[in-house]
Protein backbone atom coordinates (compact mmCIF):
# COMPACT_ATOMS: atom_id res chain seq x y z
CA UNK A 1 0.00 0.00 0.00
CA UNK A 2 1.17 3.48 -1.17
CA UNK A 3 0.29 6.11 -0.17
CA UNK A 4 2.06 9.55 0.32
CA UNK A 5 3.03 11.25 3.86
CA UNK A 6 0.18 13.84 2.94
CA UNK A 7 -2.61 11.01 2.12
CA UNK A 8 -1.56 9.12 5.67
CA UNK A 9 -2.01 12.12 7.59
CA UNK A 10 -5.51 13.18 6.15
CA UNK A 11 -6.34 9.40 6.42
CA UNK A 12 -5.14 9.55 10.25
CA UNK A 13 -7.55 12.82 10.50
CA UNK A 14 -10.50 11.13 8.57
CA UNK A 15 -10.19 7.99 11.14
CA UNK A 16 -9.81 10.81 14.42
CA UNK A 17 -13.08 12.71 12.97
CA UNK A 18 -15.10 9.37 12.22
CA UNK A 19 -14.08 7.05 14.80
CA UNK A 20 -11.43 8.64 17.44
CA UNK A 21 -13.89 7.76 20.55
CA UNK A 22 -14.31 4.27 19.04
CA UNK A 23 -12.52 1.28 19.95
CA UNK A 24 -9.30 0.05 17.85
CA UNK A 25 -10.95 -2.09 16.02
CA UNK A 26 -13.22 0.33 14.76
CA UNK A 27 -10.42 2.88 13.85
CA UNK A 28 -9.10 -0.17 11.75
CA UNK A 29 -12.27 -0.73 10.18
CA UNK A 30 -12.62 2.97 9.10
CA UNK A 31 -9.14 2.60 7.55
CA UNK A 32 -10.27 -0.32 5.80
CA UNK A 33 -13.29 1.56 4.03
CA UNK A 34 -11.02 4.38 2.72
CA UNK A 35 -8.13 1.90 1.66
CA UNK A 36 -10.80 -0.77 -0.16
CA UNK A 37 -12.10 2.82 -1.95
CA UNK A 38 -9.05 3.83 -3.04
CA UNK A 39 -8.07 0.03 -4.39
CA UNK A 40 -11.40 0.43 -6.09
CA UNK A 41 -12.19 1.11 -9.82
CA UNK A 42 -15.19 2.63 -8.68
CA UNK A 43 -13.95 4.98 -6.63
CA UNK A 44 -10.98 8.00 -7.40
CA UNK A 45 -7.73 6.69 -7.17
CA UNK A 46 -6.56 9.61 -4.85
CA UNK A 47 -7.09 9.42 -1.54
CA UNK A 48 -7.81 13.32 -1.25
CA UNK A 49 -10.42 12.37 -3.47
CA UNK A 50 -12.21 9.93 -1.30
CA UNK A 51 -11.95 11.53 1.77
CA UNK A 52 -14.20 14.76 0.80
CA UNK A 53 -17.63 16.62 2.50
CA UNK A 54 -20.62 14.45 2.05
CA UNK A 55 -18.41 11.20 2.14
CA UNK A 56 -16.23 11.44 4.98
CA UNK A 57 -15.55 13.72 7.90
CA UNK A 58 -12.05 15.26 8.40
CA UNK A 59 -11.37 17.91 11.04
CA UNK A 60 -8.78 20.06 11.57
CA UNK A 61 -9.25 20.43 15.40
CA UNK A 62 -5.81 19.27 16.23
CA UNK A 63 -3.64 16.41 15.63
CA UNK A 64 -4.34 12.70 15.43
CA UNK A 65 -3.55 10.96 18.43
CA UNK A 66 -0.70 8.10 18.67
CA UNK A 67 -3.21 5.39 18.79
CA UNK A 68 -5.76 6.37 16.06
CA UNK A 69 -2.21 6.70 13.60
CA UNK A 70 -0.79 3.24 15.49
CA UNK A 71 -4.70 2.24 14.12
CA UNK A 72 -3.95 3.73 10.65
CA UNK A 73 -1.08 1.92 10.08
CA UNK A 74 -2.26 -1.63 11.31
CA UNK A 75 -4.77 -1.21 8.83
CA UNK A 76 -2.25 -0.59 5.99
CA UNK A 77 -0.22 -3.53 7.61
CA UNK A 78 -3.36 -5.78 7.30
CA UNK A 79 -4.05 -4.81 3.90
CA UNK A 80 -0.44 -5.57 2.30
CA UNK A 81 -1.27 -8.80 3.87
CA UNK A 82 -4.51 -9.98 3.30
CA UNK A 83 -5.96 -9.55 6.58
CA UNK A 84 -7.76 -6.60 7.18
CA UNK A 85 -11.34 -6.42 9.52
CA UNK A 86 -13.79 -5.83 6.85
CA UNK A 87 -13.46 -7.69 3.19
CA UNK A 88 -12.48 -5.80 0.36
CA UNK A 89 -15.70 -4.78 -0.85
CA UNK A 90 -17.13 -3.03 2.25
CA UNK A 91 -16.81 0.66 1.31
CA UNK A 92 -19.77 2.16 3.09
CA UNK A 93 -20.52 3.12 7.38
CA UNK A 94 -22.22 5.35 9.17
CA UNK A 95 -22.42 5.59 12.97
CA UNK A 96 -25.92 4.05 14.59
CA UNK A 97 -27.39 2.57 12.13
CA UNK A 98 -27.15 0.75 8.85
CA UNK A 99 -27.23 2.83 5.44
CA UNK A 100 -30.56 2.72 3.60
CA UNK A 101 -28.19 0.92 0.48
CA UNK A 102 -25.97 -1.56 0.64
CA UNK A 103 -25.61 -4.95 2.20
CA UNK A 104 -25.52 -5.33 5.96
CA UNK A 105 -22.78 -6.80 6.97
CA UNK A 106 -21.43 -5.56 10.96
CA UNK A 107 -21.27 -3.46 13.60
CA UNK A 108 -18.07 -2.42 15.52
CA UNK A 109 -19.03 -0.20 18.28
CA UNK A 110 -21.18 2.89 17.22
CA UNK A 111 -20.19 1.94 13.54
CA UNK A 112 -22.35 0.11 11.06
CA UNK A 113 -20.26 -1.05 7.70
CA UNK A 114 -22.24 -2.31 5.02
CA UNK A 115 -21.08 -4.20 1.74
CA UNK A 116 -21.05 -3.05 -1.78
CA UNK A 117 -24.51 -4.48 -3.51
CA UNK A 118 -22.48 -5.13 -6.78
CA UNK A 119 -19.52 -6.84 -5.74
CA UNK A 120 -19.44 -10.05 -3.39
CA UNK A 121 -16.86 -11.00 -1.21
């Protein structure tokens, strides 16, 4: 997994505005849905791209903390080697409750990730 010094740390702020209260798991799993995006051909191949309003949230109240970018990088660790939380077609969550699309597939703490409805896993 590539990505650039600049794409980690707006992934590391993503994953501290979505999920920095949530367990690590969680953190992981939000990882996971920007990574399998950015693998995806139906997504942008940037990740400045995916991460935008209406998608994602990113603040920039401060700094990520040591363990959401420790979280961060186990994600990109468990992607280079097959192992991540959430299968490669899960690109979609949203905190207490499932999306109205999708397929249902699990909830880690607040978070509800759902599957792609074209692609199975």
């Amino acid at each position: 997994l590539f990505v650039t010094t600049d794409d980690m740390d707006l992934v590391c702020r993503c994953v501290m505005s979505e999920a920095g209260a949530e367990p690590d798991e969680g953190q992981v799993a939000v990882a996971d849905v920007i990574f399998n995006r950015y693998f995806s051909p139906d997504f942008p191949n940037e990740i400045s791209e995916i991460i935008v309003p209406g998608q994602f949230s990113v603040s920039d109240n401060g700094e990520p903390t040591t363990r959401v970018i420790r979280n961060v990088r186990t994600a990109m660790m468990n992607y280079r080697h097959n192992q991540m939380i959430l299968p490669y077609n899960c690109y979609y969550f949203r905190a207490g409750r499932y999306h109205n699309f999708g397929i249902p597939y699990r909830q880690i703490g607040n978070h509800y990730f759902s599957l792609s409805e074209e692609a199975t896993d």
